[in-house]
N, C-alpha and C. Protein backbone atom coordinates (compact mmCIF):
# COMPACT_ATOMS: atom_id res chain seq x y z
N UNK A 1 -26.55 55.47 73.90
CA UNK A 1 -27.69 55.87 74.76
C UNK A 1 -27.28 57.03 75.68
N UNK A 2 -28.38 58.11 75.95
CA UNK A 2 -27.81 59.28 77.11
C UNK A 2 -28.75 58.39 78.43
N UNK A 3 -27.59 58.92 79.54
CA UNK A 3 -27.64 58.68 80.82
C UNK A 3 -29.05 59.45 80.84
N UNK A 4 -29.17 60.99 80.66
CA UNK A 4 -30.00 61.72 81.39
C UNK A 4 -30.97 61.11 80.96
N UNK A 5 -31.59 60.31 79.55
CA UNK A 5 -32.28 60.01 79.23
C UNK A 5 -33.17 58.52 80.45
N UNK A 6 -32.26 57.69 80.80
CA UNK A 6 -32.31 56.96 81.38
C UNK A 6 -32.95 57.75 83.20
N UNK A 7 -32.29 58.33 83.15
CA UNK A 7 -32.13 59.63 84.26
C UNK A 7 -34.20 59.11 84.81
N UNK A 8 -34.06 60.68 83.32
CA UNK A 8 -35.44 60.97 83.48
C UNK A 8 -36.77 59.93 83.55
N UNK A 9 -36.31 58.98 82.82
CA UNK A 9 -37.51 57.87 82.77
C UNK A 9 -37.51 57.21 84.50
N UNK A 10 -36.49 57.01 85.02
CA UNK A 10 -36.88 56.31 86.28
C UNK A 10 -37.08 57.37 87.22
N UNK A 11 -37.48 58.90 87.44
CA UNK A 11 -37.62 59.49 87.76
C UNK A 11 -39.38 59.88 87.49
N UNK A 12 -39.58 59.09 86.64
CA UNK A 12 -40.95 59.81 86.02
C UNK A 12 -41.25 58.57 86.62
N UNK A 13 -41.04 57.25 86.18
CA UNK A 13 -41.67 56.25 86.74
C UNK A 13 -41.61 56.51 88.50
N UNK A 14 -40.55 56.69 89.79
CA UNK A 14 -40.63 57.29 90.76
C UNK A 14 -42.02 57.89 91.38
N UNK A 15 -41.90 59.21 90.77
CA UNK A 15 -43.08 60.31 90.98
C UNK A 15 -43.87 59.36 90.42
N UNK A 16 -44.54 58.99 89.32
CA UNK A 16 -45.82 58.22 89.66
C UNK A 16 -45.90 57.30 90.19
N UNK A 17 -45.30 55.93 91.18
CA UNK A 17 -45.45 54.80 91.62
C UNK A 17 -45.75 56.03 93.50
N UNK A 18 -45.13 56.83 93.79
CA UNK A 18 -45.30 58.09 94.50
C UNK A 18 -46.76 58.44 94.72
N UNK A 19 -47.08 59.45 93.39
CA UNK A 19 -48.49 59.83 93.43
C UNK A 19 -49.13 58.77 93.72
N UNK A 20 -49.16 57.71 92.94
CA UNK A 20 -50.41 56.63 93.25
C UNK A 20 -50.26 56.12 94.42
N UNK A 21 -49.27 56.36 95.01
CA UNK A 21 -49.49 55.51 96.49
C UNK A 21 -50.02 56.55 97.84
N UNK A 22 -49.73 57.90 97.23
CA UNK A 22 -50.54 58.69 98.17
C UNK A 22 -51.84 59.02 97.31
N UNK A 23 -52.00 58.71 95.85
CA UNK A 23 -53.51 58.75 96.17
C UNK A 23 -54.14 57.45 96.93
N UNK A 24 -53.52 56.50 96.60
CA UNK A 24 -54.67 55.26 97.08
C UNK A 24 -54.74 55.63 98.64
N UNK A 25 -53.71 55.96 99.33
CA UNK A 25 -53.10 55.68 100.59
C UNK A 25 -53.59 57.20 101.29
């Protein structure tokens, strides 16, 4: 498995748990 791969997915999940909380908010 690549790290960056891992990297990027909890980074993407991040930014959107992010966006949605300043959209709701």
């Amino acid at each position: 498995m690549d790290n960056r791969n891992n990297t990027i997915a909890g980074w993407v999940l991040f930014a959107g748990i992010c966006a949605l909380g300043l959209t709701i908010g």
